[in-house]
Every structure is written in C-alpha cells, then in structure tokens.
C-alpha atoms as a PDB file:
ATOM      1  CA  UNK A   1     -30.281 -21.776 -14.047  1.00  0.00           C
ATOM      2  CA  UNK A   2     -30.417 -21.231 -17.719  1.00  0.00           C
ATOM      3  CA  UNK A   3     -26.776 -20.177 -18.127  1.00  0.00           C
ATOM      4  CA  UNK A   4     -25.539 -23.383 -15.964  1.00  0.00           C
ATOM      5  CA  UNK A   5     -27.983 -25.800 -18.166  1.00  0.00           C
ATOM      6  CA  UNK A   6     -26.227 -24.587 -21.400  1.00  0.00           C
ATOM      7  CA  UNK A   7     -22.811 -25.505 -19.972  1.00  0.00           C
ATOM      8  CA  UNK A   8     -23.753 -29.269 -19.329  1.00  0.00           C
ATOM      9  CA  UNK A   9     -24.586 -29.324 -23.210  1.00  0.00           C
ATOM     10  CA  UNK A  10     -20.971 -29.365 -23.945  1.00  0.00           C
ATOM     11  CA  UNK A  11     -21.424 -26.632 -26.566  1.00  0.00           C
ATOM     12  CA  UNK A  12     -18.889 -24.051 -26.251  1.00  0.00           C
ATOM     13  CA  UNK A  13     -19.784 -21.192 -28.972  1.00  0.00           C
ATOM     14  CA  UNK A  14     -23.331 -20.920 -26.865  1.00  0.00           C
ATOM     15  CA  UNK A  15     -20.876 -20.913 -23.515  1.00  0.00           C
ATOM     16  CA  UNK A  16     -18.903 -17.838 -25.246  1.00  0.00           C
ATOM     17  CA  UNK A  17     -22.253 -15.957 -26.116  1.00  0.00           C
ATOM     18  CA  UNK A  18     -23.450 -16.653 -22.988  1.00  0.00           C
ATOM     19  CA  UNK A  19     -20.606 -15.120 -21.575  1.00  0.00           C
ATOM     20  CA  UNK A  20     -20.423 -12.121 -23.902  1.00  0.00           C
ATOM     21  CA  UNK A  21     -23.955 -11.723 -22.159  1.00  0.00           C
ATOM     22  CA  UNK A  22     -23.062 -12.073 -18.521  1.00  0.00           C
ATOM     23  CA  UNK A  23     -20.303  -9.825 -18.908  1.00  0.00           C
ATOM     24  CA  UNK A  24     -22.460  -6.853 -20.445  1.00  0.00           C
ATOM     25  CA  UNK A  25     -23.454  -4.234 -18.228  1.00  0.00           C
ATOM     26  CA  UNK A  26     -24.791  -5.273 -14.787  1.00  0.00           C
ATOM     27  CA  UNK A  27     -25.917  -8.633 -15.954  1.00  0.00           C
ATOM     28  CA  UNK A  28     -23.600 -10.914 -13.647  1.00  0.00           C
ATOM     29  CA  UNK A  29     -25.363  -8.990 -10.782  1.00  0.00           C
ATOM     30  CA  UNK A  30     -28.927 -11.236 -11.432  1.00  0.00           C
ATOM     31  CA  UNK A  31     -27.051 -14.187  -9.591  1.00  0.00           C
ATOM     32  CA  UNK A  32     -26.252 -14.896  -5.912  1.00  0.00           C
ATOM     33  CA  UNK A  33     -22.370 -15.349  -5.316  1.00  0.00           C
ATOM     34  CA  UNK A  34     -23.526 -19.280  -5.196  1.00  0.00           C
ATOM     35  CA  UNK A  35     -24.995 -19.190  -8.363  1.00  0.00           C
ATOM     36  CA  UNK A  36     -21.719 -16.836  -9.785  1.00  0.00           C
ATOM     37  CA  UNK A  37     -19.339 -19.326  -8.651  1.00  0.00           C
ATOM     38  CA  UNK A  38     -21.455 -22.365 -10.015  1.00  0.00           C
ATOM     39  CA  UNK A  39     -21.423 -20.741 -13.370  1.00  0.00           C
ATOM     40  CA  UNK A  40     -18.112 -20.106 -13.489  1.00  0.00           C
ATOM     41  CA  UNK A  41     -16.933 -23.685 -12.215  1.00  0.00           C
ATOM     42  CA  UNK A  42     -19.214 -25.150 -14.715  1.00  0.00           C
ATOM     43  CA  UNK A  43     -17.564 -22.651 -17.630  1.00  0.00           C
ATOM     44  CA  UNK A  44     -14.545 -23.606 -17.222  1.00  0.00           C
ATOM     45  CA  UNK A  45     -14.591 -27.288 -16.746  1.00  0.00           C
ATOM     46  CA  UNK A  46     -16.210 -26.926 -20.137  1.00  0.00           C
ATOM     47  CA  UNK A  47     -13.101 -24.749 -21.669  1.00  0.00           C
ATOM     48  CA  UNK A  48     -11.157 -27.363 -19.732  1.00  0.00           C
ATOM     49  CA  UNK A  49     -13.094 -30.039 -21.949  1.00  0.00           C
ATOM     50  CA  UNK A  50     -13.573 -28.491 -25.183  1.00  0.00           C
ATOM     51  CA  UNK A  51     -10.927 -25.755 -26.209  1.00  0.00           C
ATOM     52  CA  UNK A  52      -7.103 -25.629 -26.783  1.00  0.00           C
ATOM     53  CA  UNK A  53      -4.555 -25.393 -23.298  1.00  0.00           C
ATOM     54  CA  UNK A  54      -3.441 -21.923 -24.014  1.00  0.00           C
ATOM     55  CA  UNK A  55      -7.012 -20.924 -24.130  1.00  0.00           C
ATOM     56  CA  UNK A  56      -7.705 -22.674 -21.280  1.00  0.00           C
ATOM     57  CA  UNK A  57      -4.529 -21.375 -19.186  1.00  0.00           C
ATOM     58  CA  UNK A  58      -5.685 -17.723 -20.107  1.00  0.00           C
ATOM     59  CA  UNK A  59      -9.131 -17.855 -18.630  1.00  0.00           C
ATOM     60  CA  UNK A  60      -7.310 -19.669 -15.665  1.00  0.00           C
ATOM     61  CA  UNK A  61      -5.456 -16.508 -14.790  1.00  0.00           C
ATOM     62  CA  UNK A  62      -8.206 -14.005 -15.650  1.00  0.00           C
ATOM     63  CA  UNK A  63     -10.732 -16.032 -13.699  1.00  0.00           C
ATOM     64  CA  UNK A  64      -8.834 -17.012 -10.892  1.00  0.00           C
ATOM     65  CA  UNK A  65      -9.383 -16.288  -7.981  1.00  0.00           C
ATOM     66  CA  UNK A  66     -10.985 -12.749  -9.059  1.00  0.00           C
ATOM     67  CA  UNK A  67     -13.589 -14.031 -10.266  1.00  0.00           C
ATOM     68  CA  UNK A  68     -14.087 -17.891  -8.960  1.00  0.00           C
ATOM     69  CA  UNK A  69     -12.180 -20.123  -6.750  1.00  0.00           C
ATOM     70  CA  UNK A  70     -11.623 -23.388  -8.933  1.00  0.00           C
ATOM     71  CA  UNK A  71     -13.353 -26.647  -7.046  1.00  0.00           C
ATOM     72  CA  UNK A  72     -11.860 -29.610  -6.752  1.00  0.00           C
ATOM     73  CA  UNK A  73     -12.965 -30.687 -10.019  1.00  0.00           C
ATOM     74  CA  UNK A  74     -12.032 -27.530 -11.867  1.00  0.00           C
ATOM     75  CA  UNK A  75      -8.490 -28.287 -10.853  1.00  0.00           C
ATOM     76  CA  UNK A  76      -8.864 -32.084 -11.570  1.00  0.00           C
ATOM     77  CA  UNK A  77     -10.410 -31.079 -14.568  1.00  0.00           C
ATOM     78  CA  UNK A  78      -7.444 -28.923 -15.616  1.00  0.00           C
ATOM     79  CA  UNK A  79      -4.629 -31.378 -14.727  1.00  0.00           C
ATOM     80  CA  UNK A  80      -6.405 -33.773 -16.767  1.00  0.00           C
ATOM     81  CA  UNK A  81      -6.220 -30.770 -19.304  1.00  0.00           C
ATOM     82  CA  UNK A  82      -2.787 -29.894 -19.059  1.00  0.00           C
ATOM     83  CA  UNK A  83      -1.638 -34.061 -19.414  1.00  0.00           C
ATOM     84  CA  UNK A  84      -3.445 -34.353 -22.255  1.00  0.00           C
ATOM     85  CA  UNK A  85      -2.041 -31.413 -23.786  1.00  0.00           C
ATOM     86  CA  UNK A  86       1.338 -33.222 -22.749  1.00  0.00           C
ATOM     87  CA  UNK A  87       2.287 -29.832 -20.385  1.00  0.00           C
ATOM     88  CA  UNK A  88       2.913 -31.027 -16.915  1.00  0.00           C
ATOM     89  CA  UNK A  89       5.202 -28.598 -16.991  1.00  0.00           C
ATOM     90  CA  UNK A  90       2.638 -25.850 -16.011  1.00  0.00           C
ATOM     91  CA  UNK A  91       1.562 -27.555 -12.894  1.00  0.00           C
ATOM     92  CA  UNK A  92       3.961 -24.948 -10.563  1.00  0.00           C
ATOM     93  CA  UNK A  93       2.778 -22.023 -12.816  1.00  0.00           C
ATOM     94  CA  UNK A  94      -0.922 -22.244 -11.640  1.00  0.00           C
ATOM     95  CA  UNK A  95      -0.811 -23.727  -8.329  1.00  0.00           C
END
C-alpha cells in the first residue's frame, strides 16, 4: 500500500523512483493483480496530472493494456489531459 500512498501525494519524481523500483527484478511480483492494476491506475492518473502529453501518450501505449486496463477515470483523466494540452486530435489514436 506504500507504492499507491505515494501516488496520492501528487509527487511525481518519488512516482518515477518508485517505478524504477517496481520494475527491478521480480519486484512487481509482491502484489496481487488487484493491487498491480491499482498501482498502475493510480500512476498514471498522476502522469495524466502532472507531466507533459507526449509523456503521458507514451506510457499510454507501453502500459496499455499489457500492463493495466485504464478505468474509467484513467480515461477521463486523460481526455481531460489531452484538452488541456489542446490535442483532441488524439482521441481516435488511443481509443
């Protein structure tokens, strides 16, 4: 529950290290799929928040659906995203 408590603290160098460290070794294996997805959803609502829309389209095709299916609110929170970022445009791209 650590690694989902540091993504509500809208800080998103910690989310990257945090990351680095999930994705070493065997690490992501220490969580259920429940847990997995909940990180993930959480992770990138935050990138969705916090970092530039390139960024945040690049993790969208790395991450899904191999490694999370987006919510609900990870695809409401990346419409909200991609208007801000004034590129509607890429709504057909990653439907």
């Amino acid at each position: 529950t650590g690694l989902l408590q540091c993504c509500d603290l809208k800080d998103i160098k910690l989310a990257y290290r945090l990351n680095k460290a999930m994705e070493k070794g065997d690490n992501w294996k220490f969580l259920d799929m429940d847990r997995l997805n909940a990180y993930w959803s959480k992770f990138f609502s935050l990138l969705c928040m916090m970092e530039q829309i390139d960024v945040v389209l690049k993790w969208y095709k790395e991450m899904s659906p191999s490694l999370f299916y987006p919510t609900p609110k990870n695809i409401l929170d990346l419409l909200q995203a991609l208007d801000a970022a004034n590129h509607l445009e890429v709504i057909p791209s990653v439907w």
